[in-house]
N, C-alpha and C. Protein backbone atom coordinates (compact mmCIF):
# COMPACT_ATOMS: atom_id res chain seq x y z
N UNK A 1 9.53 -2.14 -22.04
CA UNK A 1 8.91 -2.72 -20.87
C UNK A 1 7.94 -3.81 -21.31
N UNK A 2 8.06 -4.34 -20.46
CA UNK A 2 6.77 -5.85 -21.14
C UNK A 2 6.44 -6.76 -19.77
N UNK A 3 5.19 -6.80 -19.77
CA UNK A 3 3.44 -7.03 -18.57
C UNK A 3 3.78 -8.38 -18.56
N UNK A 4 3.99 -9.19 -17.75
CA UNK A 4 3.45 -11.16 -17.44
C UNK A 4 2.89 -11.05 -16.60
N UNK A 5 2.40 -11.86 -16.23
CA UNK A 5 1.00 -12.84 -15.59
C UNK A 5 2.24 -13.40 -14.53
N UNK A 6 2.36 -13.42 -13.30
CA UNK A 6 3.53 -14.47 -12.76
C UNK A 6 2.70 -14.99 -11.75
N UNK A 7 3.17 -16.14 -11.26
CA UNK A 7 2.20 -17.41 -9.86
C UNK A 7 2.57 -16.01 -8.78
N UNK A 8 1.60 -16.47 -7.96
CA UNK A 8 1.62 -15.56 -6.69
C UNK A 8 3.00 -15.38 -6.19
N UNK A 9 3.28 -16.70 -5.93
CA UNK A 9 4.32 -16.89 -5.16
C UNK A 9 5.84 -15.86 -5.61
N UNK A 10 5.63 -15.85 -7.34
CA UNK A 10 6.74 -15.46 -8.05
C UNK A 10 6.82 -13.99 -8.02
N UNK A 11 5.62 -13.05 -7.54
CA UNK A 11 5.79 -11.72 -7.10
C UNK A 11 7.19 -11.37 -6.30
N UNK A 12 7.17 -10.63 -6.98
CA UNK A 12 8.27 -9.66 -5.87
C UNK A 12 8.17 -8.73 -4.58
N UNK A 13 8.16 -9.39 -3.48
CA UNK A 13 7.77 -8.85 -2.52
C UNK A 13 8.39 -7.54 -1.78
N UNK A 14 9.49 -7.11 -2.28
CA UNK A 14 10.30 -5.84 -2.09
C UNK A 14 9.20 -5.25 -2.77
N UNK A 15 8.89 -4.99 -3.69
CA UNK A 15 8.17 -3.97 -4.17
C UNK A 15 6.66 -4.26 -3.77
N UNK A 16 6.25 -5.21 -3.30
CA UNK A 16 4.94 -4.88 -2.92
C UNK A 16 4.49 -4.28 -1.92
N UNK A 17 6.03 -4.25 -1.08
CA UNK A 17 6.01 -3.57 0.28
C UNK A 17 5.98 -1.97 0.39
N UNK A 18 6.33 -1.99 -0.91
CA UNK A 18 5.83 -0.43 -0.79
C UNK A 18 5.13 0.18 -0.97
N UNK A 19 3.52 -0.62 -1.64
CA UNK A 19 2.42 -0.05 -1.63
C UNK A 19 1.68 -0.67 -0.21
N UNK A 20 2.01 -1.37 0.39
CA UNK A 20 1.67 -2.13 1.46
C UNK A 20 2.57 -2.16 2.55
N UNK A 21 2.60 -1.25 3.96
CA UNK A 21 3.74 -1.88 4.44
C UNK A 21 4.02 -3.36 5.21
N UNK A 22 2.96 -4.09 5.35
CA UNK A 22 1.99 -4.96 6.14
C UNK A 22 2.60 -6.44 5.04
N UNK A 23 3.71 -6.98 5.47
CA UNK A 23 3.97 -8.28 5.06
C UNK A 23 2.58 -9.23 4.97
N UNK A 24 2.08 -9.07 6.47
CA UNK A 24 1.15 -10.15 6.46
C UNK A 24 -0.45 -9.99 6.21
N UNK A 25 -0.75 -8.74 5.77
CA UNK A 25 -1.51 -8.51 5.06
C UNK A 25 -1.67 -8.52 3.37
N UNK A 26 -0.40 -8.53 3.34
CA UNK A 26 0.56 -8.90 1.63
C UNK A 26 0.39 -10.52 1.30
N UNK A 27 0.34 -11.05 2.17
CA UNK A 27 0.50 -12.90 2.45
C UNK A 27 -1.11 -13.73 2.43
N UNK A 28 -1.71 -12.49 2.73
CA UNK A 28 -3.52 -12.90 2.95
C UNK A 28 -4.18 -12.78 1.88
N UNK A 29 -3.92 -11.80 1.03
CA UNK A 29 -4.71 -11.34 -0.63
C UNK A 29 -3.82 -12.40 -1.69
N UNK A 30 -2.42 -12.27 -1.50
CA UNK A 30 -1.69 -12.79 -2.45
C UNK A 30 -2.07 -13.80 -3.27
N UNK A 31 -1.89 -14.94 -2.20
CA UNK A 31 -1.96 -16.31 -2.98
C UNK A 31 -4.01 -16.54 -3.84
N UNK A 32 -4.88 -15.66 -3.36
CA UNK A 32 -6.06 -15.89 -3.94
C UNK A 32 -6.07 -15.03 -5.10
N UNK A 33 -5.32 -14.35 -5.66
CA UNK A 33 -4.56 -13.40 -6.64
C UNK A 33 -4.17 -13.50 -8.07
N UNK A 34 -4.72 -12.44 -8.80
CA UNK A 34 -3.57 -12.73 -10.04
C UNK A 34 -2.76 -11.56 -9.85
N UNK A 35 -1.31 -11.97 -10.33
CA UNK A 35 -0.18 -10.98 -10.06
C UNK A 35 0.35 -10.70 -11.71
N UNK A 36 0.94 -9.63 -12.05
CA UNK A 36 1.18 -8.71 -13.07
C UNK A 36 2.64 -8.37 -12.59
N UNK A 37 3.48 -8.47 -13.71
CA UNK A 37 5.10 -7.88 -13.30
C UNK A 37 5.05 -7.00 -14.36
N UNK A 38 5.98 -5.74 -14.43
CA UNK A 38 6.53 -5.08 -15.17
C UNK A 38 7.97 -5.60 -15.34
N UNK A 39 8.59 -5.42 -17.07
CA UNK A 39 9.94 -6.11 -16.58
C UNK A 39 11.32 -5.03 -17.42
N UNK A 40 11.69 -4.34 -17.11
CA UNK A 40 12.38 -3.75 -18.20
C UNK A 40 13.76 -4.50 -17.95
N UNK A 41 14.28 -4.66 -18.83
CA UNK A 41 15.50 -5.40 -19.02
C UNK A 41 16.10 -6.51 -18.19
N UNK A 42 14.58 -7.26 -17.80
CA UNK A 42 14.86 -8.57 -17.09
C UNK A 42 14.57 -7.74 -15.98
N UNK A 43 14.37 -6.89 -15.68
CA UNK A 43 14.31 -6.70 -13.87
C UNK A 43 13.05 -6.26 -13.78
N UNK A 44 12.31 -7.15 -12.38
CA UNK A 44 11.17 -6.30 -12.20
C UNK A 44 11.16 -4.70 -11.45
N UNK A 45 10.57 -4.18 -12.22
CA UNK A 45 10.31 -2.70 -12.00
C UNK A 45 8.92 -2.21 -11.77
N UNK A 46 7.98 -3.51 -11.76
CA UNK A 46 6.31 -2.56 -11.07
C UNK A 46 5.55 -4.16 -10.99
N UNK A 47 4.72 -4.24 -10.05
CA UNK A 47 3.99 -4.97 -9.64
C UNK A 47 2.38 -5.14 -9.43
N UNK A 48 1.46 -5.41 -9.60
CA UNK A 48 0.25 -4.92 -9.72
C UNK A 48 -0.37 -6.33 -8.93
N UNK A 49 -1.17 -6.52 -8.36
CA UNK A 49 -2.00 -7.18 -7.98
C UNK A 49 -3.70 -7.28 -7.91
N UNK A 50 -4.34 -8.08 -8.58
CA UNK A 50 -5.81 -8.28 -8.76
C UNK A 50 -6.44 -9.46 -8.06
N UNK A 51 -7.39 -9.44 -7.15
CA UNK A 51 -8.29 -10.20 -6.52
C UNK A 51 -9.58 -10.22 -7.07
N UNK A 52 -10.51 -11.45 -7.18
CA UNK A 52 -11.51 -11.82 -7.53
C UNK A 52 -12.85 -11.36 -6.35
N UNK A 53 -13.66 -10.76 -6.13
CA UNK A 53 -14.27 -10.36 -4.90
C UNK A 53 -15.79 -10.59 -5.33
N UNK A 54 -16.90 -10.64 -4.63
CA UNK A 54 -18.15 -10.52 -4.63
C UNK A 54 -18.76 -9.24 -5.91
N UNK A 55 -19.84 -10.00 -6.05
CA UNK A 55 -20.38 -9.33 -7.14
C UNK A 55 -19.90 -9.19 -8.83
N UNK A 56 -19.21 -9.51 -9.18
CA UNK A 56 -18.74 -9.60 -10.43
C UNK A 56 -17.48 -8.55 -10.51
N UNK A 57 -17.16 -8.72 -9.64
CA UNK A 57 -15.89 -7.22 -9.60
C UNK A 57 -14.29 -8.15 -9.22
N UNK A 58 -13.74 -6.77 -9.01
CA UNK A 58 -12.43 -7.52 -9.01
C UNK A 58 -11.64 -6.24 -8.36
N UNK A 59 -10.59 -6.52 -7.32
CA UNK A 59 -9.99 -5.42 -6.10
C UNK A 59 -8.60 -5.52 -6.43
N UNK A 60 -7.82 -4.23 -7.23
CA UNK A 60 -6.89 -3.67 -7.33
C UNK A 60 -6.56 -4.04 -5.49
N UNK A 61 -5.47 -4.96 -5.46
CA UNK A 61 -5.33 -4.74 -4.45
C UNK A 61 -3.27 -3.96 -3.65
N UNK A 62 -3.02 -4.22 -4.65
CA UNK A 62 -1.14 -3.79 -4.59
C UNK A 62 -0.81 -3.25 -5.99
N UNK A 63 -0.43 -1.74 -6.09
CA UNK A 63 0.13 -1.83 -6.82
C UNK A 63 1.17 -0.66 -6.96
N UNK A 64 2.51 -0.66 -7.96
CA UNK A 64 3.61 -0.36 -7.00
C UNK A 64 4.70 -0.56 -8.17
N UNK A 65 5.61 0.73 -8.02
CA UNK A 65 6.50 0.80 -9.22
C UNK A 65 7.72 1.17 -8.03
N UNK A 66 8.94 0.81 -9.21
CA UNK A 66 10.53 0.64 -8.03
C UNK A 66 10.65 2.11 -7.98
N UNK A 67 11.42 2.88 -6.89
CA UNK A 67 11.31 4.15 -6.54
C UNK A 67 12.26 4.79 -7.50
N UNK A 68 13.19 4.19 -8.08
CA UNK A 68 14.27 4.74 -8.86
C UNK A 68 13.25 5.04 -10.27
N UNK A 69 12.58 4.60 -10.80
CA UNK A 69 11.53 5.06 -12.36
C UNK A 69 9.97 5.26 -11.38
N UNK A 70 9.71 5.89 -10.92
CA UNK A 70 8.33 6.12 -10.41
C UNK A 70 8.33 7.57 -11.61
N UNK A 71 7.20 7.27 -11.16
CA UNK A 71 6.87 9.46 -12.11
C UNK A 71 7.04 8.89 -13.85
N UNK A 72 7.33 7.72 -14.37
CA UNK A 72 8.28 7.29 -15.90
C UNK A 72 7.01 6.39 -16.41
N UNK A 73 5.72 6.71 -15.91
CA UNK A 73 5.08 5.83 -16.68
C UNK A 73 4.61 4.43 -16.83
N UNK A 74 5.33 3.66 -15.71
CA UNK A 74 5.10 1.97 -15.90
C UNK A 74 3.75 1.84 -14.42
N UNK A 75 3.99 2.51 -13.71
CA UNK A 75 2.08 2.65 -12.98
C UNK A 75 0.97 2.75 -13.67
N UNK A 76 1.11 3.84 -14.57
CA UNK A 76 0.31 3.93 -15.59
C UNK A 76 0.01 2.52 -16.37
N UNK A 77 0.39 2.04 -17.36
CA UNK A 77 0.85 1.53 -18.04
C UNK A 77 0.55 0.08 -17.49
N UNK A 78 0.84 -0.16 -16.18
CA UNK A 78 0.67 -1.73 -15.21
C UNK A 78 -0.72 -1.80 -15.19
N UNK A 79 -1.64 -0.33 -14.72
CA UNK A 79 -2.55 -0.34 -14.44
C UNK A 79 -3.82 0.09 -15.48
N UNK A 80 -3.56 0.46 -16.90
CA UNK A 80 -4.30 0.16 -17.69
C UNK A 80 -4.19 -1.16 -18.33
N UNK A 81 -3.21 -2.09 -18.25
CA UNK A 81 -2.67 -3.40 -18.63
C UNK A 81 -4.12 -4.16 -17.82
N UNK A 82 -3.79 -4.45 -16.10
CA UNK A 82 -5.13 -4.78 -15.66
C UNK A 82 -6.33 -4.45 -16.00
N UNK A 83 -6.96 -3.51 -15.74
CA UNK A 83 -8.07 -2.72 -16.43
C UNK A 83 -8.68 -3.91 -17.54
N UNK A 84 -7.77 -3.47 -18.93
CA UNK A 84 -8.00 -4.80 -19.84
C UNK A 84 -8.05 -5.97 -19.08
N UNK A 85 -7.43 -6.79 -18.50
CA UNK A 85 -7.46 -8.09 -18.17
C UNK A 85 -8.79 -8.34 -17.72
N UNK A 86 -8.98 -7.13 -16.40
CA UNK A 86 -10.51 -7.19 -15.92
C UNK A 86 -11.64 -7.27 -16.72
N UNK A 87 -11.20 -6.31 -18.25
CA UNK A 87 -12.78 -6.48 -18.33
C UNK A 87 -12.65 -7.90 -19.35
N UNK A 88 -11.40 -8.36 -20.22
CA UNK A 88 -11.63 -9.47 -20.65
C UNK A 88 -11.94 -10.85 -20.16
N UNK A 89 -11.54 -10.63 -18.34
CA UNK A 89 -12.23 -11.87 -17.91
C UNK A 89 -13.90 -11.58 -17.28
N UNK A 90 -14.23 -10.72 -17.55
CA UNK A 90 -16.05 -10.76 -17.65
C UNK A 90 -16.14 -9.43 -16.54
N UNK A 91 -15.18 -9.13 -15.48
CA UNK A 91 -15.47 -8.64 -14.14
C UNK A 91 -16.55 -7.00 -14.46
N UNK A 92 -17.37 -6.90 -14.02
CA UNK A 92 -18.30 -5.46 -14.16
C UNK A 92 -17.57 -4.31 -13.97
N UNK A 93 -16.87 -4.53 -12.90
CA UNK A 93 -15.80 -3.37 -12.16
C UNK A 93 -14.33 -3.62 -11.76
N UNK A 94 -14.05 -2.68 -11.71
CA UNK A 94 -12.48 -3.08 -10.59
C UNK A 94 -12.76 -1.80 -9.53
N UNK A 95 -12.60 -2.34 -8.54
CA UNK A 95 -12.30 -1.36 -7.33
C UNK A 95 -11.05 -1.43 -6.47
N UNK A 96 -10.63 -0.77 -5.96
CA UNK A 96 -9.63 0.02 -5.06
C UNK A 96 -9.68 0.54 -3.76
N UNK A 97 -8.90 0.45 -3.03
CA UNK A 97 -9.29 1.25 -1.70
C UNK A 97 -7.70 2.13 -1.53
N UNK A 98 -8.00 2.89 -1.16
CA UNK A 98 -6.42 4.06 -1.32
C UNK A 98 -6.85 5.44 0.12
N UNK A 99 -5.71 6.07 0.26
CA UNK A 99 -5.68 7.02 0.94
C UNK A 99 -7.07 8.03 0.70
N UNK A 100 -6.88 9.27 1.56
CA UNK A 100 -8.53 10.22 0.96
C UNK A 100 -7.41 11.04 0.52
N UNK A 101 -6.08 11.24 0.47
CA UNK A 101 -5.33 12.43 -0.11
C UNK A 101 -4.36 11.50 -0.91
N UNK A 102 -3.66 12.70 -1.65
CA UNK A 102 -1.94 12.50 -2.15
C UNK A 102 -2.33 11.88 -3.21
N UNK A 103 -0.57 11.66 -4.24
CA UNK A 103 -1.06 10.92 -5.46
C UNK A 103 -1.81 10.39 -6.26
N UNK A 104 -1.46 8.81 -4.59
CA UNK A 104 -2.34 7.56 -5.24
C UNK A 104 -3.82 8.08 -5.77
N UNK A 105 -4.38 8.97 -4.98
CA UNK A 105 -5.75 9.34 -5.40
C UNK A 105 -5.74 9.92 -6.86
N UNK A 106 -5.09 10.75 -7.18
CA UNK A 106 -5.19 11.89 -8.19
C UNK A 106 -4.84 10.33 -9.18
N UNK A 107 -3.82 9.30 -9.14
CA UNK A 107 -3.41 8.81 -9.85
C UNK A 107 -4.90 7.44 -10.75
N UNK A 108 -5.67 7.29 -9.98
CA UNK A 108 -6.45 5.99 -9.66
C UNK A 108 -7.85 6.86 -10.76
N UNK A 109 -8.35 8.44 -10.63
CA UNK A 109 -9.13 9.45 -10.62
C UNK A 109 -8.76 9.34 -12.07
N UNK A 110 -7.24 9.66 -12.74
CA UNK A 110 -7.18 9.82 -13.99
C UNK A 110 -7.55 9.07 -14.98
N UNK A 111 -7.51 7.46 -14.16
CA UNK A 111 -7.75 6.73 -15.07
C UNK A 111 -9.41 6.42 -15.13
N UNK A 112 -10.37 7.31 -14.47
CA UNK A 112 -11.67 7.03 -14.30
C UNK A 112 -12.60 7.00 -13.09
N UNK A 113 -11.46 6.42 -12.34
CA UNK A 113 -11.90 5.52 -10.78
C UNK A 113 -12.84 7.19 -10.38
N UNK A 114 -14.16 6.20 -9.18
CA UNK A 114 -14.62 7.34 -8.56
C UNK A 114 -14.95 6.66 -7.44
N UNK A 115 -15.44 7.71 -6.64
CA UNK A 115 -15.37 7.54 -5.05
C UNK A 115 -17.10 6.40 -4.66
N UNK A 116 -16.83 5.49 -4.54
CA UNK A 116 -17.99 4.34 -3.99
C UNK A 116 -17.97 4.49 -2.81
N UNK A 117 -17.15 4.59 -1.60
CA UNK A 117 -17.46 4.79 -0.12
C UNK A 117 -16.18 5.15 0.47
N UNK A 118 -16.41 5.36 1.70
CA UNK A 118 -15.22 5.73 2.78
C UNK A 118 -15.50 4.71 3.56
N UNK A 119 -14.00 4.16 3.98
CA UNK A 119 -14.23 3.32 5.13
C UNK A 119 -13.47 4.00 6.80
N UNK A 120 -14.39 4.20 7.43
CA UNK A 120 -13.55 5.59 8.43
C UNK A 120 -12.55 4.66 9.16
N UNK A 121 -11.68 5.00 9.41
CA UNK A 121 -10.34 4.62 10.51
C UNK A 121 -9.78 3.50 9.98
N UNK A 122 -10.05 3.29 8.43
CA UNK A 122 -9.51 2.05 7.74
C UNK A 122 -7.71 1.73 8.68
N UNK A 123 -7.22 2.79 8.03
CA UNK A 123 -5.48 2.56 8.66
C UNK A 123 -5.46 3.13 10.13
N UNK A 124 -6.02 3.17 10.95
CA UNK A 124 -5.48 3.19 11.68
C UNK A 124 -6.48 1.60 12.30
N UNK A 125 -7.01 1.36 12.67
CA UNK A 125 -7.49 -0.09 12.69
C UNK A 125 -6.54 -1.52 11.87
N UNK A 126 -6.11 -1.27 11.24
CA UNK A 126 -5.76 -2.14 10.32
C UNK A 126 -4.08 -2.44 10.25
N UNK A 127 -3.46 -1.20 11.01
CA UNK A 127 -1.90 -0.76 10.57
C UNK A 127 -1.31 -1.05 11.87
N UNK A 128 -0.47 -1.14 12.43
CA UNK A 128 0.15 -1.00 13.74
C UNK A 128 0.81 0.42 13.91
N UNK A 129 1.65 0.50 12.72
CA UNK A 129 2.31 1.03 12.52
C UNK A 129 1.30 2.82 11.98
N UNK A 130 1.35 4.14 12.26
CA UNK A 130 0.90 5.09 11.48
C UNK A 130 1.51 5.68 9.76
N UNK A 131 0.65 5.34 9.30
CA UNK A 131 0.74 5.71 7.50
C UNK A 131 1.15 7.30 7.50
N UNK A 132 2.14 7.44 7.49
CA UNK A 132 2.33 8.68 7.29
C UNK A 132 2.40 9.72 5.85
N UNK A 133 1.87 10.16 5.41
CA UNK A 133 2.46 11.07 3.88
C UNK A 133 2.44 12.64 3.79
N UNK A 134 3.59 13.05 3.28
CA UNK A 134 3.46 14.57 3.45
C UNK A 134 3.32 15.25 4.94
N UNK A 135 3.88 14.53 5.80
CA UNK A 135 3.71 15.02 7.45
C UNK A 135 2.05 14.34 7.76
N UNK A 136 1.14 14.12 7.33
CA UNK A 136 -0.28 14.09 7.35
C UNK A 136 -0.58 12.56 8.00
N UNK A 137 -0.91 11.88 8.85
CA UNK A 137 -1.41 10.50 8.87
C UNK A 137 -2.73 10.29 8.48
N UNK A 138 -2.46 9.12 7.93
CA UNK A 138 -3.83 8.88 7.14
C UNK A 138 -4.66 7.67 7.68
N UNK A 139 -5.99 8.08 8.18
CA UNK A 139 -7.03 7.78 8.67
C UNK A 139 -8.05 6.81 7.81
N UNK A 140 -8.35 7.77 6.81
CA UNK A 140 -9.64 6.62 6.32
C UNK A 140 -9.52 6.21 4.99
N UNK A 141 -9.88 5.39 4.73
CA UNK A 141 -9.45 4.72 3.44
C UNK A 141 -10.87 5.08 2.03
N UNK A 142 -10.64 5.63 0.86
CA UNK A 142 -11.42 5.40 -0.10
C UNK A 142 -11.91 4.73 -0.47
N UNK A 143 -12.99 4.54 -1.04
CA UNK A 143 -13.14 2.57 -1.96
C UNK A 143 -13.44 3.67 -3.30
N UNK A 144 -12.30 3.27 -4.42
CA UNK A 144 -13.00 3.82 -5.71
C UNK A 144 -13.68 2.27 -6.96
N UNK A 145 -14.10 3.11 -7.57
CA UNK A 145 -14.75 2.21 -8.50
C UNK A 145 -14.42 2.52 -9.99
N UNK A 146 -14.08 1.75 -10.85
CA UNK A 146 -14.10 1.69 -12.33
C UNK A 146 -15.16 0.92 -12.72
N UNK A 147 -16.52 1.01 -13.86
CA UNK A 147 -17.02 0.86 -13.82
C UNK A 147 -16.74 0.24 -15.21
N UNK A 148 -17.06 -0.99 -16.26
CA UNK A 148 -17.09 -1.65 -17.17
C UNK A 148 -18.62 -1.05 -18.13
């Protein structure tokens, strides 16, 4: 597997849609963005996205492995890749905003991340559509923090 740097534009938007279902919320972060591909054998297989934000930080904002290798390591792997990038371009933190349950949380936790705030009724304000996981809809959004 092997990490590039690709122009906004050159993301792969099938897969960003699946950490995002929101095209046009995908279209608003993007282009102010640095984007990260995973590539195993020429094909992209994980996507990561980083935004520049207030305060010296920087907002994990998409990130997202193909459903056929999920669980195989390249989430991992995408997302300690960033991590480095963050702290070599100066940023204090990287933060995140994610579900209050399931995976993504447990996944974001391993690598350090901790809980900076709740934002209440994040998805349902924000979504048209209801976020569903595990039968459960999901309401409020986390903000975690990695701290440099």
């Amino acid at each position: 597997m092997v990490i590039n740097e690709v122009p906004p534009l050159d993301a792969p938007m099938d897969l960003l849609l699946l950490a995002d279902p929101s095209k046009e919320a995908v279209k608003k972060y993007l282009d102010q963005s640095r984007c990260f591909v995973a590539y195993s054998k020429d094909m992209a297989t994980g996507v990561c996205v980083v935004k520049p934000i207030a305060g010296g930080a920087q907002e994990l904002m998409n990130i997202a492995v193909s459903p056929a290798i999920q669980q195989k390591g390249v989430g991992t792997r995408l997302l300690k890749h960033v991590i480095e990038k963050a702290k070599e371009s100066g940023a204090q933190f990287l933060e995140v905003g994610t579900g209050t349950f399931g995976y993504q949380l447990t996944f974001y936790q391993r690598e350090g991340f901790r809980v900076k705030r709740i934002d209440k009724d994040f998805f349902l304000k924000n979504y048209q559509e209801p976020i569903i996981e595990n039968g459960v809809q999901h309401r409020d959004m986390l903000r975690l923090a990695l701290y440099f």
